[in-house]
C-alpha atoms as a PDB file:
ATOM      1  CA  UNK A   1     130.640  71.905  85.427  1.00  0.00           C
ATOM      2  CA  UNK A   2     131.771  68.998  83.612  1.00  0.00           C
ATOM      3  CA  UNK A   3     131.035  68.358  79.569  1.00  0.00           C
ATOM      4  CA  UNK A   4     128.872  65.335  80.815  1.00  0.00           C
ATOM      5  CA  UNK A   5     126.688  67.990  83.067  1.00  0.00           C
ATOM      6  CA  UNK A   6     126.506  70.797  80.815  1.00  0.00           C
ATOM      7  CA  UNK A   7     124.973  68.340  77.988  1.00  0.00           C
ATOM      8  CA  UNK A   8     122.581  67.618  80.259  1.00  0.00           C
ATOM      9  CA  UNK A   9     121.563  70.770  81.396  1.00  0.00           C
ATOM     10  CA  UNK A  10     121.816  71.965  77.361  1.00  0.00           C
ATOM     11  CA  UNK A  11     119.137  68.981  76.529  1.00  0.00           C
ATOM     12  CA  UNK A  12     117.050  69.445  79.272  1.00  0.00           C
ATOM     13  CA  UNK A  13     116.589  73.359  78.115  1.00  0.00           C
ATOM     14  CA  UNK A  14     116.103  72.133  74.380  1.00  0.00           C
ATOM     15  CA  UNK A  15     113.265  69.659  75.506  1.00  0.00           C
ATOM     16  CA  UNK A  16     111.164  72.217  77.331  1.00  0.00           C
ATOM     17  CA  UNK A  17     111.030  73.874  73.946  1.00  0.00           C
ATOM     18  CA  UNK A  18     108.855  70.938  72.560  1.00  0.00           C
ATOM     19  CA  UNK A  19     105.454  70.752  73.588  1.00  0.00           C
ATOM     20  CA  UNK A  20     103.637  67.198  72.917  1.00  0.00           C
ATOM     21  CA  UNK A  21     100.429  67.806  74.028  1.00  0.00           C
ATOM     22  CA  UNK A  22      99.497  69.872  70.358  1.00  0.00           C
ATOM     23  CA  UNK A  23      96.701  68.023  69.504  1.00  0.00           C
ATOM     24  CA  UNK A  24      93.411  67.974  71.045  1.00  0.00           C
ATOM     25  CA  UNK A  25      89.977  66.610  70.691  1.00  0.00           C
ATOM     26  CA  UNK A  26      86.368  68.053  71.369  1.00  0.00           C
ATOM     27  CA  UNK A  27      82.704  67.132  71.168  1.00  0.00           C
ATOM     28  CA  UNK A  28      81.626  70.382  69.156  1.00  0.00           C
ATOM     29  CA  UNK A  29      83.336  72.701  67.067  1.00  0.00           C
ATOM     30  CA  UNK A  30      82.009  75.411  69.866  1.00  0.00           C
ATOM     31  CA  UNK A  31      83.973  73.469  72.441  1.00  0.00           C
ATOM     32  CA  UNK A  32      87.102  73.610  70.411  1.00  0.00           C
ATOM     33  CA  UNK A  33      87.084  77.174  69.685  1.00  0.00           C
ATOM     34  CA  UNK A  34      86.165  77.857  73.494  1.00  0.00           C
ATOM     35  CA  UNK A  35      89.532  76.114  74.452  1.00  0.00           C
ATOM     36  CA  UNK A  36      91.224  77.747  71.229  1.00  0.00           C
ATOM     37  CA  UNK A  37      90.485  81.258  72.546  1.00  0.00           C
ATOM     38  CA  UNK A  38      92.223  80.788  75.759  1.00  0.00           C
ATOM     39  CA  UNK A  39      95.166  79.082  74.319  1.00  0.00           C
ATOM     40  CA  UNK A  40      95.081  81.890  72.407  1.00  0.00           C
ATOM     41  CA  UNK A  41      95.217  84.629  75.090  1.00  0.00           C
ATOM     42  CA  UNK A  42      98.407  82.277  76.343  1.00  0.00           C
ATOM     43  CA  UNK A  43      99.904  82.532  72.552  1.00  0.00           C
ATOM     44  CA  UNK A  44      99.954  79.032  72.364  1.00  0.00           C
ATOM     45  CA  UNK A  45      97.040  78.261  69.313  1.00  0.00           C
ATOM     46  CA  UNK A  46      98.167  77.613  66.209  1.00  0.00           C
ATOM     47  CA  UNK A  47      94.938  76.550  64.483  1.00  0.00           C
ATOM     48  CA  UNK A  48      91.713  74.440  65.352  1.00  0.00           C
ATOM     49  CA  UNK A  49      90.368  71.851  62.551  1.00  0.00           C
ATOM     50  CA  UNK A  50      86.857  71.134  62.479  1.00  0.00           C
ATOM     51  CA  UNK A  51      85.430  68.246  60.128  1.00  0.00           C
ATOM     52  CA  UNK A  52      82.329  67.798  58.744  1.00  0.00           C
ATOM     53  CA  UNK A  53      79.608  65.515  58.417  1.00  0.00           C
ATOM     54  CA  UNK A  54      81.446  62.846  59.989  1.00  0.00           C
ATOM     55  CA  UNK A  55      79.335  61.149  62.977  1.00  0.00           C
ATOM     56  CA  UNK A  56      80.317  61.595  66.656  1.00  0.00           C
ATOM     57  CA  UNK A  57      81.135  58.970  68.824  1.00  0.00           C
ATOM     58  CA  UNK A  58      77.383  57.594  68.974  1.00  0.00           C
ATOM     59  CA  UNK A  59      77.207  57.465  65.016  1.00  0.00           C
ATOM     60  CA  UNK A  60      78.769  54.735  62.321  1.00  0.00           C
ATOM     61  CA  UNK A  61      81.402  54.886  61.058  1.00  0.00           C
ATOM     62  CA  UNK A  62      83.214  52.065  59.138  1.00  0.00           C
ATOM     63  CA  UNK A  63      85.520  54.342  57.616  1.00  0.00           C
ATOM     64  CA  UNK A  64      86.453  58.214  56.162  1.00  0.00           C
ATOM     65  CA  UNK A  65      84.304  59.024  53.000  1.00  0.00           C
ATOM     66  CA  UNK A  66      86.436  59.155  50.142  1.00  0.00           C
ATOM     67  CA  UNK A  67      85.867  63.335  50.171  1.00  0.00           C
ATOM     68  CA  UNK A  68      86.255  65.215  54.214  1.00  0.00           C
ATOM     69  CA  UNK A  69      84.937  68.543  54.688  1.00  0.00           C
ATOM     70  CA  UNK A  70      86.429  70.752  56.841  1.00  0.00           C
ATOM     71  CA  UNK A  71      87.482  74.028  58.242  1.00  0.00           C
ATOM     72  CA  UNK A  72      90.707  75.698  59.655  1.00  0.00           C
ATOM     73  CA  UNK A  73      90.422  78.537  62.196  1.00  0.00           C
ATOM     74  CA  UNK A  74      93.992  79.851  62.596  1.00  0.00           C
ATOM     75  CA  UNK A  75      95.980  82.856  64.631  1.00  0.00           C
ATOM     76  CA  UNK A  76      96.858  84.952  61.227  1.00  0.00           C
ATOM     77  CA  UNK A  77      98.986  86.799  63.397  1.00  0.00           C
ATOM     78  CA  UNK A  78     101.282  84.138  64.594  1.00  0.00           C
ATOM     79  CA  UNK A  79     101.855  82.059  61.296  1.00  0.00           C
ATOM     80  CA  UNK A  80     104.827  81.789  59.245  1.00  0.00           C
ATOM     81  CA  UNK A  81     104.449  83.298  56.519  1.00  0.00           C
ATOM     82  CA  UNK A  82     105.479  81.614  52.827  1.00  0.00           C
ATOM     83  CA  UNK A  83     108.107  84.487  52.066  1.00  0.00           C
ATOM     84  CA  UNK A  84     110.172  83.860  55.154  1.00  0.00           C
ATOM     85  CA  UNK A  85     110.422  80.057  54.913  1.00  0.00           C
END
Protein backbone atom coordinates (compact mmCIF):
# COMPACT_ATOMS: atom_id res chain seq x y z
CA UNK A 1 0.00 0.00 0.00
CA UNK A 2 0.99 3.42 -0.61
CA UNK A 3 1.57 6.23 2.39
CA UNK A 4 -1.52 8.04 0.79
CA UNK A 5 -3.68 4.59 1.38
CA UNK A 6 -2.42 3.55 4.60
CA UNK A 7 -3.40 7.19 6.08
CA UNK A 8 -6.53 6.52 5.00
CA UNK A 9 -7.13 3.28 6.20
CA UNK A 10 -5.23 4.57 9.73
CA UNK A 11 -8.06 7.53 9.92
CA UNK A 12 -10.80 5.61 8.97
CA UNK A 13 -9.93 3.04 12.05
CA UNK A 14 -9.36 6.16 14.42
CA UNK A 15 -12.90 7.59 13.47
CA UNK A 16 -14.85 4.46 14.30
CA UNK A 17 -13.43 5.01 17.74
CA UNK A 18 -15.60 8.23 18.17
CA UNK A 19 -19.09 7.83 18.71
CA UNK A 20 -21.33 11.15 18.13
CA UNK A 21 -24.49 10.05 18.94
CA UNK A 22 -23.60 10.42 23.14
CA UNK A 23 -26.27 12.45 23.99
CA UNK A 24 -29.81 11.65 24.17
CA UNK A 25 -33.12 13.00 25.15
CA UNK A 26 -36.31 11.45 26.89
CA UNK A 27 -39.79 12.35 28.08
CA UNK A 28 -39.33 10.81 31.71
CA UNK A 29 -36.52 10.07 33.77
CA UNK A 30 -38.08 6.26 33.62
CA UNK A 31 -37.62 6.39 29.87
CA UNK A 32 -34.04 7.40 30.17
CA UNK A 33 -32.99 4.87 32.56
CA UNK A 34 -34.99 2.16 30.44
CA UNK A 35 -32.66 3.03 27.43
CA UNK A 36 -29.63 3.49 29.99
CA UNK A 37 -29.95 -0.14 31.12
CA UNK A 38 -29.59 -1.58 27.75
CA UNK A 39 -26.80 0.62 26.73
CA UNK A 40 -25.58 -0.62 29.65
CA UNK A 41 -25.76 -4.39 29.00
CA UNK A 42 -23.82 -3.19 25.52
CA UNK A 43 -21.09 -1.27 27.87
CA UNK A 44 -21.78 1.73 26.18
CA UNK A 45 -23.56 4.11 29.28
CA UNK A 46 -21.60 6.39 30.80
CA UNK A 47 -24.19 8.27 32.88
CA UNK A 48 -27.91 9.54 32.48
CA UNK A 49 -28.75 13.27 33.80
CA UNK A 50 -32.09 13.93 34.94
CA UNK A 51 -33.23 17.65 35.80
CA UNK A 52 -35.68 18.82 37.89
CA UNK A 53 -38.56 20.91 38.08
CA UNK A 54 -38.05 22.21 34.76
CA UNK A 55 -41.39 21.94 32.52
CA UNK A 56 -41.66 19.49 29.59
CA UNK A 57 -42.27 20.42 26.27
CA UNK A 58 -46.05 21.50 27.00
CA UNK A 59 -44.87 23.84 29.97
CA UNK A 60 -43.14 27.61 29.93
CA UNK A 61 -40.27 28.18 29.87
CA UNK A 62 -38.61 31.58 29.10
CA UNK A 63 -35.46 30.54 30.46
CA UNK A 64 -33.22 28.16 33.16
CA UNK A 65 -33.90 29.29 36.84
CA UNK A 66 -30.94 30.78 38.16
CA UNK A 67 -30.52 27.32 40.54
CA UNK A 68 -31.13 23.48 38.32
CA UNK A 69 -31.73 20.48 40.23
CA UNK A 70 -30.62 17.43 39.14
CA UNK A 71 -29.39 13.93 39.35
CA UNK A 72 -26.57 11.73 37.82
CA UNK A 73 -27.05 7.95 37.50
CA UNK A 74 -23.64 6.62 36.40
CA UNK A 75 -21.85 2.97 35.60
CA UNK A 76 -19.40 3.16 38.87
CA UNK A 77 -17.79 0.39 37.32
CA UNK A 78 -16.72 1.89 34.09
CA UNK A 79 -15.53 5.47 35.25
CA UNK A 80 -12.18 6.83 35.42
CA UNK A 81 -11.24 7.13 38.40
CA UNK A 82 -9.41 10.59 39.87
CA UNK A 83 -6.10 8.63 40.83
CA UNK A 84 -5.43 7.39 37.34
CA UNK A 85 -5.99 10.66 35.45
Amino acid sequence: MNTIEELQVNITILLECFDTNKIQSFATEEEAVEKGMELLEQNKLWAVIGFRDIPDANGTLDKLPPFVTYKIRFAFLVLTLDHNL
